[in-house]
Protein backbone atom coordinates (compact mmCIF):
# COMPACT_ATOMS: atom_id res chain seq x y z
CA UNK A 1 0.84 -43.86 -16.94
CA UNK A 2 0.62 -39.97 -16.18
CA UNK A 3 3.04 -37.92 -17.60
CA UNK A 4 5.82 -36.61 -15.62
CA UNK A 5 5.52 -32.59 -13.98
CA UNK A 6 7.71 -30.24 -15.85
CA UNK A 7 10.78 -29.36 -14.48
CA UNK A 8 10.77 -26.72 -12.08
CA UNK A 9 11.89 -23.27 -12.53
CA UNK A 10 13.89 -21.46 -9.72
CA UNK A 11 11.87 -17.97 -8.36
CA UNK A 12 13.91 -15.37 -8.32
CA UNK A 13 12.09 -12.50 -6.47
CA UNK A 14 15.17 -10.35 -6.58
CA UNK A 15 15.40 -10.06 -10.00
CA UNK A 16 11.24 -9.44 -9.86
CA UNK A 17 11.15 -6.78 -7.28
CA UNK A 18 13.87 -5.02 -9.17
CA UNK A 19 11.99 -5.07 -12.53
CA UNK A 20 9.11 -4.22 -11.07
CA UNK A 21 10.80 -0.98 -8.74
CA UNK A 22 11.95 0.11 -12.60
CA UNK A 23 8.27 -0.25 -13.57
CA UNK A 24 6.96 1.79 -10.71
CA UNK A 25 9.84 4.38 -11.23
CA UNK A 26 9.05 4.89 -14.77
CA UNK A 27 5.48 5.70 -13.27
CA UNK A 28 5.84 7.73 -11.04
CA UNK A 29 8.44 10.03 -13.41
CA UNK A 30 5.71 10.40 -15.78
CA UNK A 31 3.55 11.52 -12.98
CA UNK A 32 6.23 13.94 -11.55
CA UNK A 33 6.40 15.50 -15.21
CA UNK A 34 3.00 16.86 -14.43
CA UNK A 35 3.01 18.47 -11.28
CA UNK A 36 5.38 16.54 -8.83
CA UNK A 37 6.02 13.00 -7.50
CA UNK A 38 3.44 11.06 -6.38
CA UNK A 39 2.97 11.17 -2.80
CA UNK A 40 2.47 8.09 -0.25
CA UNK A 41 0.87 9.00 2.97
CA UNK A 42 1.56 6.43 5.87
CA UNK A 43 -0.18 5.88 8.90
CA UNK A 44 1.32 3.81 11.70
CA UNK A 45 -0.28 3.96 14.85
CA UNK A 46 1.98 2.96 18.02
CA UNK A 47 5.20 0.97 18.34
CA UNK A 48 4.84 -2.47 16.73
CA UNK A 49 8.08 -3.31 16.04
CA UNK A 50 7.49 -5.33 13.41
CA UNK A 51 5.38 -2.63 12.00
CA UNK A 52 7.75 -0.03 12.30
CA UNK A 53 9.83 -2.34 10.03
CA UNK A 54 6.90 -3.09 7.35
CA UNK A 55 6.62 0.25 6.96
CA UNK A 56 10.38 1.70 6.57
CA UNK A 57 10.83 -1.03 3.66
CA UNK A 58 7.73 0.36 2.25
CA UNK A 59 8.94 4.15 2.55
CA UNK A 60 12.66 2.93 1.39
CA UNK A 61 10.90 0.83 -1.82
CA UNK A 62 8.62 4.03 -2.33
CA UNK A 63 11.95 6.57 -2.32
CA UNK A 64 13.88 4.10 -4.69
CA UNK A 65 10.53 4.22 -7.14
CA UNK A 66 10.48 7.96 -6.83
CA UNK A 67 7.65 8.27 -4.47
CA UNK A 68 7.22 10.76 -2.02
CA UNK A 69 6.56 8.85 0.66
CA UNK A 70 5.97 10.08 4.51
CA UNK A 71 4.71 8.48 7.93
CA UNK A 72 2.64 9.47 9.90
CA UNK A 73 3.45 8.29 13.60
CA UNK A 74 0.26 8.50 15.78
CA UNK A 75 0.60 7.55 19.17
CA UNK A 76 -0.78 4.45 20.74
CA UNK A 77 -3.03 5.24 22.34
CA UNK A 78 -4.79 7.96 19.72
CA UNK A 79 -8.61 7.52 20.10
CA UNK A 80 -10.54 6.15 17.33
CA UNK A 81 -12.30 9.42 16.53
CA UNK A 82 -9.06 11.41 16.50
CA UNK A 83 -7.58 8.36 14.15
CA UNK A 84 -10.37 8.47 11.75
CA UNK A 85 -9.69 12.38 12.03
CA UNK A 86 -6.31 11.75 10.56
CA UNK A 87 -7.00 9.51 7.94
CA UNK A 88 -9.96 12.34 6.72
CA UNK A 89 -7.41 14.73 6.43
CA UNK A 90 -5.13 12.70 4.44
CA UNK A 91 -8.23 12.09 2.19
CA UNK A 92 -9.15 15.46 1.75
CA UNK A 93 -5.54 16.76 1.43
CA UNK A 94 -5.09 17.48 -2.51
CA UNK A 95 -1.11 16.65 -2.53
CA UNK A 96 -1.95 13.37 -1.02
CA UNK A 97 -1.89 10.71 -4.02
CA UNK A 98 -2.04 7.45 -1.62
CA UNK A 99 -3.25 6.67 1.92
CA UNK A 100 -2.00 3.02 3.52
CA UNK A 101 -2.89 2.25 6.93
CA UNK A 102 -0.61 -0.23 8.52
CA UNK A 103 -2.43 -3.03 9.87
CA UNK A 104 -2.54 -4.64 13.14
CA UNK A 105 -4.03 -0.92 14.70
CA UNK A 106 -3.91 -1.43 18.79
CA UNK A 107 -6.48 -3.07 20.83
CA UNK A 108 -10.28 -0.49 20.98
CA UNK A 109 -9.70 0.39 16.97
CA UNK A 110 -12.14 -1.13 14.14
CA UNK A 111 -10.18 -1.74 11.80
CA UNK A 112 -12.81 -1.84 9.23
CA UNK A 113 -14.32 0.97 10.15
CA UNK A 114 -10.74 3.11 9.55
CA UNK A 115 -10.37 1.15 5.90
CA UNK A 116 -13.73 2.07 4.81
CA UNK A 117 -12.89 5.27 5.88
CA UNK A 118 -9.77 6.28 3.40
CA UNK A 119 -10.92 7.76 0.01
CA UNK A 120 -11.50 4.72 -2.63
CA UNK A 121 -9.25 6.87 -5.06
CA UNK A 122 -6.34 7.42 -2.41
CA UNK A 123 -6.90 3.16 -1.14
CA UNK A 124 -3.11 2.05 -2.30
CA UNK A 125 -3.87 -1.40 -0.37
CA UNK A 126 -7.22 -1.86 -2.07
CA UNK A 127 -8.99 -2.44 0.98
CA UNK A 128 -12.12 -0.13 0.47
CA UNK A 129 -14.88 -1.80 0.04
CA UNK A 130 -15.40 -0.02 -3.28
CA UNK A 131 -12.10 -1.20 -4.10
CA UNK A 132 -12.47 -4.54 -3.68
CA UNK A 133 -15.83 -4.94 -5.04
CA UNK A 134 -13.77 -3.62 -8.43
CA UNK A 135 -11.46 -6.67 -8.34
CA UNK A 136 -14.23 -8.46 -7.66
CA UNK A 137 -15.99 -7.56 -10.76
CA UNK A 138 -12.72 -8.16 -12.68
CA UNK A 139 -12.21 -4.39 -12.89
CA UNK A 140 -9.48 -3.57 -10.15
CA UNK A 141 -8.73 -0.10 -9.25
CA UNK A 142 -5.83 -0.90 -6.80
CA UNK A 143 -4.96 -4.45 -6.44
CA UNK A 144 -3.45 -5.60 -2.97
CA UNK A 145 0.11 -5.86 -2.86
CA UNK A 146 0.89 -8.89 -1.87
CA UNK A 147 -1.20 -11.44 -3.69
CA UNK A 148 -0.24 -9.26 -7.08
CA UNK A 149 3.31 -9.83 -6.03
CA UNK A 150 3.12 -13.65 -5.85
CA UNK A 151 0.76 -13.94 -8.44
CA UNK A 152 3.86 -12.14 -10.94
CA UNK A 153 6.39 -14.22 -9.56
CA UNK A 154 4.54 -17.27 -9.60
């Protein structure tokens, strides 16, 4: 006879997201306390609305954790050399801390191409190739967002 499953344990991201906002804000004041508050770069290109969401809770969550955090609104129809432009510039600019381009990019983009593109040290999603040969190795630079988050709470 197989032993019966433990008893299950309600997830409470809430509580989770608001431990780990204190984490990040404790962060990013040690950061600030040597030259400034970190600062979030973020790309949107075009008008997805549910996009345009993503990426307000993401500047709202990065202003709550004392991030500087700005968008970047590039039209949609912005031509892939003028959108790889963009994200070169954010790479080379020095007050830059962290680049995150928000995925689906319009129809005539590779988005590939644009990932591998953003400096490995600036890649907040962890989407560089470099990056993610890191947390393949075991030794992750930036860990993508998402799977950390359920991997916590779970």
């Amino acid at each position: 006879m197989s032993s019966p499953l433990p008893r299950s344990v309600p997830l409470d991201g809430a509580a989770l997201a608001k431990a780990i906002c204190g984490r990040a804000r404790e962060a990013a004041a040690e950061i600030a306390r040597h030259g400034g508050p970190p600062f979030l770069r973020v790309l949107l290109v075009g008008e997805n609305p549910a996009s345009q969401a993503y990426v307000a809770s993401k500047a709202r969550a990065a202003t709550e954790a004392g991030i500087r955090a700005e968008t970047l609104r590039l039209a949609v129809d912005i031509s892939p050399g003028a959108l790889l432009e963009e994200v070169a510039r954010a790479s080379r600019d020095p007050e830059v801390d962290g680049i995150l381009l928000q995925l689906p990019l319009p129809p005539g983009h590779d988005p590939a191409r644009v990932l591998d593109s953003i400096h490995p040290l600036k890649d907040v999603d962890g989407f560089h190739p470099e990056n993610v040969g890191l947390l393949h190795q075991g030794r992750p630079r930036f860990v993508p967002c998402t799977p950390a988050g359920i991997i916590e709470l779970l």
